[in-house]
N, C-alpha and C. Protein backbone atom coordinates (compact mmCIF):
# COMPACT_ATOMS: atom_id res chain seq x y z
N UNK A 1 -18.22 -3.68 -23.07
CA UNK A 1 -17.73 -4.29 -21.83
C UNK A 1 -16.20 -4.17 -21.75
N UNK A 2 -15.57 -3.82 -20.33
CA UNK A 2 -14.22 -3.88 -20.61
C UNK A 2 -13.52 -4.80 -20.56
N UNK A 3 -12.23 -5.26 -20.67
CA UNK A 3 -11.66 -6.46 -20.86
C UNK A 3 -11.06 -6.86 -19.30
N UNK A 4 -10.49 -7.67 -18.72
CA UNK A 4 -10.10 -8.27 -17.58
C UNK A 4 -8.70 -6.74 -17.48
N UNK A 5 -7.88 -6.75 -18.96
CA UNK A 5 -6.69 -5.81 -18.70
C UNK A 5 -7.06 -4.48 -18.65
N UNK A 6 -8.24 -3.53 -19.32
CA UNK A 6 -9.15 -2.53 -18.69
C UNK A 6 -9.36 -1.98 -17.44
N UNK A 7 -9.89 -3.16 -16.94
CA UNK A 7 -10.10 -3.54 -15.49
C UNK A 7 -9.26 -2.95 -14.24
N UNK A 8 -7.85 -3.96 -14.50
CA UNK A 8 -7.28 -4.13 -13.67
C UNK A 8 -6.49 -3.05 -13.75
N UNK A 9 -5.81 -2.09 -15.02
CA UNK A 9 -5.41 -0.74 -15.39
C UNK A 9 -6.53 0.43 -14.34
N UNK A 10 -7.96 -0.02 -14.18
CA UNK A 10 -8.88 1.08 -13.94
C UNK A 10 -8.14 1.29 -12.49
N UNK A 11 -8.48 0.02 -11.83
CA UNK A 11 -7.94 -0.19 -10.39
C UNK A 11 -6.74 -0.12 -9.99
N UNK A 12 -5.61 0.04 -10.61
CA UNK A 12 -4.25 0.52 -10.11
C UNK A 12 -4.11 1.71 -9.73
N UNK A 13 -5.00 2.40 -10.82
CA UNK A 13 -5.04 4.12 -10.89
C UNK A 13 -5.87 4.45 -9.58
N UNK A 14 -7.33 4.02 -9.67
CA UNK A 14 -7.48 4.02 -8.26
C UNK A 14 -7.17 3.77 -6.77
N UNK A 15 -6.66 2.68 -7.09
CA UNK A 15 -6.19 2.30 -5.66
C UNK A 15 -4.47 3.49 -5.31
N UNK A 16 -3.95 3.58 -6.57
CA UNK A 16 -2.85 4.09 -6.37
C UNK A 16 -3.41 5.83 -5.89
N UNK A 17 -4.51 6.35 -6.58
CA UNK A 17 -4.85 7.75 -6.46
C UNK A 17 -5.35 7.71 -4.53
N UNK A 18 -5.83 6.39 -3.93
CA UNK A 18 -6.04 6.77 -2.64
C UNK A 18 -5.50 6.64 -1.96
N UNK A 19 -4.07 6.32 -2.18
CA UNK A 19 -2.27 6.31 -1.59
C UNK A 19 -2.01 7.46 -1.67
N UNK A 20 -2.23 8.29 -2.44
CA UNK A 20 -1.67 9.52 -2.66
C UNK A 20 -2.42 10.22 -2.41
N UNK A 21 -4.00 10.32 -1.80
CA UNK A 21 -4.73 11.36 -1.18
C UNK A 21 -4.68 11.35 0.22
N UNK A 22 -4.25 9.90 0.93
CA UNK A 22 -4.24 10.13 2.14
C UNK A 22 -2.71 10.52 2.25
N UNK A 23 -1.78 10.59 1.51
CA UNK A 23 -0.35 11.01 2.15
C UNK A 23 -0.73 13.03 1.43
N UNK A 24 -1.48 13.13 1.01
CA UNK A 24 -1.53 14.49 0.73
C UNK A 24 -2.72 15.23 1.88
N UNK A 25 -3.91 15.13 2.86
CA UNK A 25 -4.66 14.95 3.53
C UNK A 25 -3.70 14.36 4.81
N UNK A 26 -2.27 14.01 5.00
CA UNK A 26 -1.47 14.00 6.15
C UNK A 26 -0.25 13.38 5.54
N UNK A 27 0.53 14.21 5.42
CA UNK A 27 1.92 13.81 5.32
C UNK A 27 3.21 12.88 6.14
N UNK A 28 2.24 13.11 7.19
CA UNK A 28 3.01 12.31 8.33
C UNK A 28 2.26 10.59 8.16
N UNK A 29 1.67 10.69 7.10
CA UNK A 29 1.14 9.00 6.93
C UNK A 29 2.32 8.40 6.72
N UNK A 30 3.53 8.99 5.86
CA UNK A 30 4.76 8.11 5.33
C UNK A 30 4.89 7.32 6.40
N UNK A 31 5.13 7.83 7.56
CA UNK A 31 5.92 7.50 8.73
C UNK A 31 5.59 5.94 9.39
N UNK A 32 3.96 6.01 9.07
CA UNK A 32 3.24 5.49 9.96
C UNK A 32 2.92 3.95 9.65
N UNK A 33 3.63 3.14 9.95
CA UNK A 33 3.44 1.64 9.68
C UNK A 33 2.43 0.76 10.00
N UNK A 34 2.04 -0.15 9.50
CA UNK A 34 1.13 -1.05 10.58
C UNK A 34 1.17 -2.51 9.51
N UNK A 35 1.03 -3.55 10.34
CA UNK A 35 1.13 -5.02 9.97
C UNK A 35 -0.11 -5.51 9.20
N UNK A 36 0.15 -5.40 7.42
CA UNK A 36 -0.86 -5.95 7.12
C UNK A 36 -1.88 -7.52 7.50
N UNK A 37 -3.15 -7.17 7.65
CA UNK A 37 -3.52 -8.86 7.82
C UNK A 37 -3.99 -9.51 6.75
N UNK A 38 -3.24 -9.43 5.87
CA UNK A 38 -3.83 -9.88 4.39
C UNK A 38 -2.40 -10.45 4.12
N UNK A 39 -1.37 -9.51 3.58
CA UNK A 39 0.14 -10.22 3.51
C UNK A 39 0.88 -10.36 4.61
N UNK A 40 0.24 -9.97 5.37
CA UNK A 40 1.45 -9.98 7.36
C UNK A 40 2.58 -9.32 7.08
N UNK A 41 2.71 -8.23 5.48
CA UNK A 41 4.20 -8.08 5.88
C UNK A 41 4.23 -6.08 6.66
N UNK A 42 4.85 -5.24 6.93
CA UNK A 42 4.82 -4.37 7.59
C UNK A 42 4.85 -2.72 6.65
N UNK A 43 3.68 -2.43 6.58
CA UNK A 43 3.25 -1.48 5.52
C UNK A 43 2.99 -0.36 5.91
N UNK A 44 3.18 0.66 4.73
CA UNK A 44 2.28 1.84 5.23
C UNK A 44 1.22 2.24 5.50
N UNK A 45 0.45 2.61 6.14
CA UNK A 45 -0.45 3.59 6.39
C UNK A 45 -1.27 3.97 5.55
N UNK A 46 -0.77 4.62 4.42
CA UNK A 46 -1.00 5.43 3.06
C UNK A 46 -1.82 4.54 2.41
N UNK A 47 -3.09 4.75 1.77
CA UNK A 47 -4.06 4.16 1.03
C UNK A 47 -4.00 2.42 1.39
N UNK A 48 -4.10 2.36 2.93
CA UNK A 48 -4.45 1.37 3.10
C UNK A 48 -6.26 1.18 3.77
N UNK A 49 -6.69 0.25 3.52
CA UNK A 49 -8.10 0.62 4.03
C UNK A 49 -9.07 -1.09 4.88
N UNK A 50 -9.98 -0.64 5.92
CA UNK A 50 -10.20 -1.74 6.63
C UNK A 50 -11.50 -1.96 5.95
N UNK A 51 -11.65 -3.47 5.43
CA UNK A 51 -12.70 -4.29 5.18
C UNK A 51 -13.12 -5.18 6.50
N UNK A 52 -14.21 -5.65 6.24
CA UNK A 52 -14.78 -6.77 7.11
C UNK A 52 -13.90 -7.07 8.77
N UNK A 53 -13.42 -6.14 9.01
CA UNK A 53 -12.65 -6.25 10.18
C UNK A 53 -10.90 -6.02 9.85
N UNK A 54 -10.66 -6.66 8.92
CA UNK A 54 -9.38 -6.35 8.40
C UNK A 54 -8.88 -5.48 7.66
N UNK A 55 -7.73 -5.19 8.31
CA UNK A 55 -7.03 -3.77 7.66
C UNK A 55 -5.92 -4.17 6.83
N UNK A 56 -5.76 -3.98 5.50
CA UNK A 56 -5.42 -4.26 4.22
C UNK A 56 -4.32 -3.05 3.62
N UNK A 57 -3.40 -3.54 3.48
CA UNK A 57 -2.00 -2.49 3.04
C UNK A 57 -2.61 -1.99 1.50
N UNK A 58 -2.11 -1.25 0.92
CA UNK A 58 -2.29 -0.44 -0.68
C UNK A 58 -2.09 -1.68 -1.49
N UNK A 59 -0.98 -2.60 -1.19
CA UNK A 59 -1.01 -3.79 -2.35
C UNK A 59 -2.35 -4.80 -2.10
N UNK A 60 -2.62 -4.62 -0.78
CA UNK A 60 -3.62 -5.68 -0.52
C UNK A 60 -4.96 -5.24 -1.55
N UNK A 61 -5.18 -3.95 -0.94
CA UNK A 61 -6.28 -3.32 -1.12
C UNK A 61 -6.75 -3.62 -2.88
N UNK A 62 -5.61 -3.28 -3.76
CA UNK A 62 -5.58 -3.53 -5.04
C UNK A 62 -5.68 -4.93 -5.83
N UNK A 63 -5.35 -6.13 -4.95
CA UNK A 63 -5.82 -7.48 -5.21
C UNK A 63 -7.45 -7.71 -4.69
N UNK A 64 -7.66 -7.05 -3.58
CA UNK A 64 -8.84 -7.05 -3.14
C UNK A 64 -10.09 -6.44 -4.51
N UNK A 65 -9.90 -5.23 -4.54
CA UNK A 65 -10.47 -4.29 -5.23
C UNK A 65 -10.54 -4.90 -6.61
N UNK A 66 -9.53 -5.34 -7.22
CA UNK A 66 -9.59 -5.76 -8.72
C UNK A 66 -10.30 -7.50 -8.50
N UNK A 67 -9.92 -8.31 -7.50
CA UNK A 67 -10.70 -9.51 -7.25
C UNK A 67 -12.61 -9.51 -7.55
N UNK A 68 -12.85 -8.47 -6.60
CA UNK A 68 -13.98 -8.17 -6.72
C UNK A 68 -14.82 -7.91 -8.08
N UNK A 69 -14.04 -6.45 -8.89
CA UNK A 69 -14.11 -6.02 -10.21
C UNK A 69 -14.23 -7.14 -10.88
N UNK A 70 -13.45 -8.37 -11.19
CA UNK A 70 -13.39 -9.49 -12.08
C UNK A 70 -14.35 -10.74 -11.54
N UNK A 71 -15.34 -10.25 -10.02
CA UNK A 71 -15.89 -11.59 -9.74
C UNK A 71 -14.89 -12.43 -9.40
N UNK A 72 -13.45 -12.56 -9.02
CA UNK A 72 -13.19 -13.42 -8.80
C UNK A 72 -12.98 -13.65 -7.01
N UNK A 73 -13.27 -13.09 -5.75
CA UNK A 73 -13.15 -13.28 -5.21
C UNK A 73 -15.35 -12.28 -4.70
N UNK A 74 -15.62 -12.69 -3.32
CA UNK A 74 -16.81 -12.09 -2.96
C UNK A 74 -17.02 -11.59 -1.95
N UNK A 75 -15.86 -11.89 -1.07
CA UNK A 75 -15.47 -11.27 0.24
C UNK A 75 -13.67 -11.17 0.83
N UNK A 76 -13.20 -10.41 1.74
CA UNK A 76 -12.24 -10.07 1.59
C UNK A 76 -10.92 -11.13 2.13
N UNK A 77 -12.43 -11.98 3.42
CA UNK A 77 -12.11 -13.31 3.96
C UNK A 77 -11.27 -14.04 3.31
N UNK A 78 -11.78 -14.25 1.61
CA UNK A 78 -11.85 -15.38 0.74
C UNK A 78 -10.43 -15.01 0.58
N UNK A 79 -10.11 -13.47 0.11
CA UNK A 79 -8.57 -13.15 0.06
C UNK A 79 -7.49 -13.82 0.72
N UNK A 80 -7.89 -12.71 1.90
CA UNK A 80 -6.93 -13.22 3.54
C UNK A 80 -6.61 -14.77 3.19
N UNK A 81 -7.38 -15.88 3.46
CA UNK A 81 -7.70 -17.11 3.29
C UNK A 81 -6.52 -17.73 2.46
N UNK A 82 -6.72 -16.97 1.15
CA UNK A 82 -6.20 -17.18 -0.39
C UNK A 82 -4.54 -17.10 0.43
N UNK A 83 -4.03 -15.73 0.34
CA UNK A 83 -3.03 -15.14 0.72
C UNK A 83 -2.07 -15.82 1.93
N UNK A 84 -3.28 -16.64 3.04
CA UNK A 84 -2.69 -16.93 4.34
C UNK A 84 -2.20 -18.55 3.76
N UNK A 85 -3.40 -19.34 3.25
CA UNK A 85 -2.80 -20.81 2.29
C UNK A 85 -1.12 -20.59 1.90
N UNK A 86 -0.85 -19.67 0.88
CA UNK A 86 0.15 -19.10 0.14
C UNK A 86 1.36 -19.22 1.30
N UNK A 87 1.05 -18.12 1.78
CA UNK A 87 2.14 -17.81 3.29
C UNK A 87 2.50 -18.73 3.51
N UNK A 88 1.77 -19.69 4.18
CA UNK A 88 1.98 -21.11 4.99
C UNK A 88 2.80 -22.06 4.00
N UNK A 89 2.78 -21.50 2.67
CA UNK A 89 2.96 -23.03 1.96
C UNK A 89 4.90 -22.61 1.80
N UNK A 90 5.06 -21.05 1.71
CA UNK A 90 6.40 -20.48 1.60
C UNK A 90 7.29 -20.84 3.26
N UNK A 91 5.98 -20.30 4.21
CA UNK A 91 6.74 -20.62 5.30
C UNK A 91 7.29 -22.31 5.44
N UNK A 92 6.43 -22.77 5.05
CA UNK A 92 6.61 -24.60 4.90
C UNK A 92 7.64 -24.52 4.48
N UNK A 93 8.06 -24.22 3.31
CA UNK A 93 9.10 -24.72 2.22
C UNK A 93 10.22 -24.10 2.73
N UNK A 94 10.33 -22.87 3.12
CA UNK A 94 11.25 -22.37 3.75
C UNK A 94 12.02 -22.93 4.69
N UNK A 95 11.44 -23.75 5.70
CA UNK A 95 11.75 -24.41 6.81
C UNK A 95 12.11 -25.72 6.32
N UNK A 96 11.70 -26.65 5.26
CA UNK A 96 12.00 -27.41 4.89
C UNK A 96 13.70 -27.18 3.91
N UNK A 97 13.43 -26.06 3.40
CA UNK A 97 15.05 -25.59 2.62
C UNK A 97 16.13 -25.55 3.56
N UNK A 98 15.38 -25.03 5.20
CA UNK A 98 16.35 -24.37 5.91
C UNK A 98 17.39 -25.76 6.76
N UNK A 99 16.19 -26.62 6.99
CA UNK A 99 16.77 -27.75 7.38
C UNK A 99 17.72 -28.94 6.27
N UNK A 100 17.15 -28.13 4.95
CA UNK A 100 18.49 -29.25 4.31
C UNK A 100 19.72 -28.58 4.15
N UNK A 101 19.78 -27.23 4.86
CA UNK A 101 20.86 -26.38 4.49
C UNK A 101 21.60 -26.79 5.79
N UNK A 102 20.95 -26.99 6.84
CA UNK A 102 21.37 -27.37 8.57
C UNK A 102 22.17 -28.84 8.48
N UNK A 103 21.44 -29.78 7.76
CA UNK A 103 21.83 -30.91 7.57
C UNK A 103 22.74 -31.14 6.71
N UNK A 104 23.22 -30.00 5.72
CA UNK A 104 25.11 -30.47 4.82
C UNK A 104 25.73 -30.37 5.20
């Protein structure tokens, strides 16, 4: 059986090898941006791929992909979900930093 660090080594290589087949299969992918809905932040194109409705950047794809591999997540929802909690809690804090910076 392989180990959790096995694993997650298998899936870098993969996920990273289908970044680099779709920018080789169209070169003009570099170019081509689009707004992940997993991290919301503004990604490439290049080995990004759509689950369950959502379209997932190369970093997404690789938390996704290795989640799965380890059982620890069962749908891509559960991710998004995971990821969007997270967001909210930075955007929170952020706004809370920003206002004690407004208020010295």
């Amino acid at each position: 059986m392989k180990s959790e660090q096995e694993i997650i080594e298998e899936m870098q290589q993969v996920v990273e090898q289908m970044r680099l087949d779709d920018i080789e299969d169209n070169p003009n992918i570099v170019d081509e941006m689009f707004d992940c809905d997993c991290c919301g932040e503004n990604k490439c194109l290049a080995g990004s791929i759509e689950y369950e409705g959502y379209r997932l950047c190369n970093d997404c794809v690789l938390l996704a992909e290795t989640g799965f591999a380890l059982n620890k997540i069962k749908s891509v929802t559960e991710l998004v979900e995971a990821i969007e909690d997270k967001n909210l809690e930075r955007l929170a804090q952020f706004i809370k930093d920003e206002e004690k910076r407004a208020n010295n």
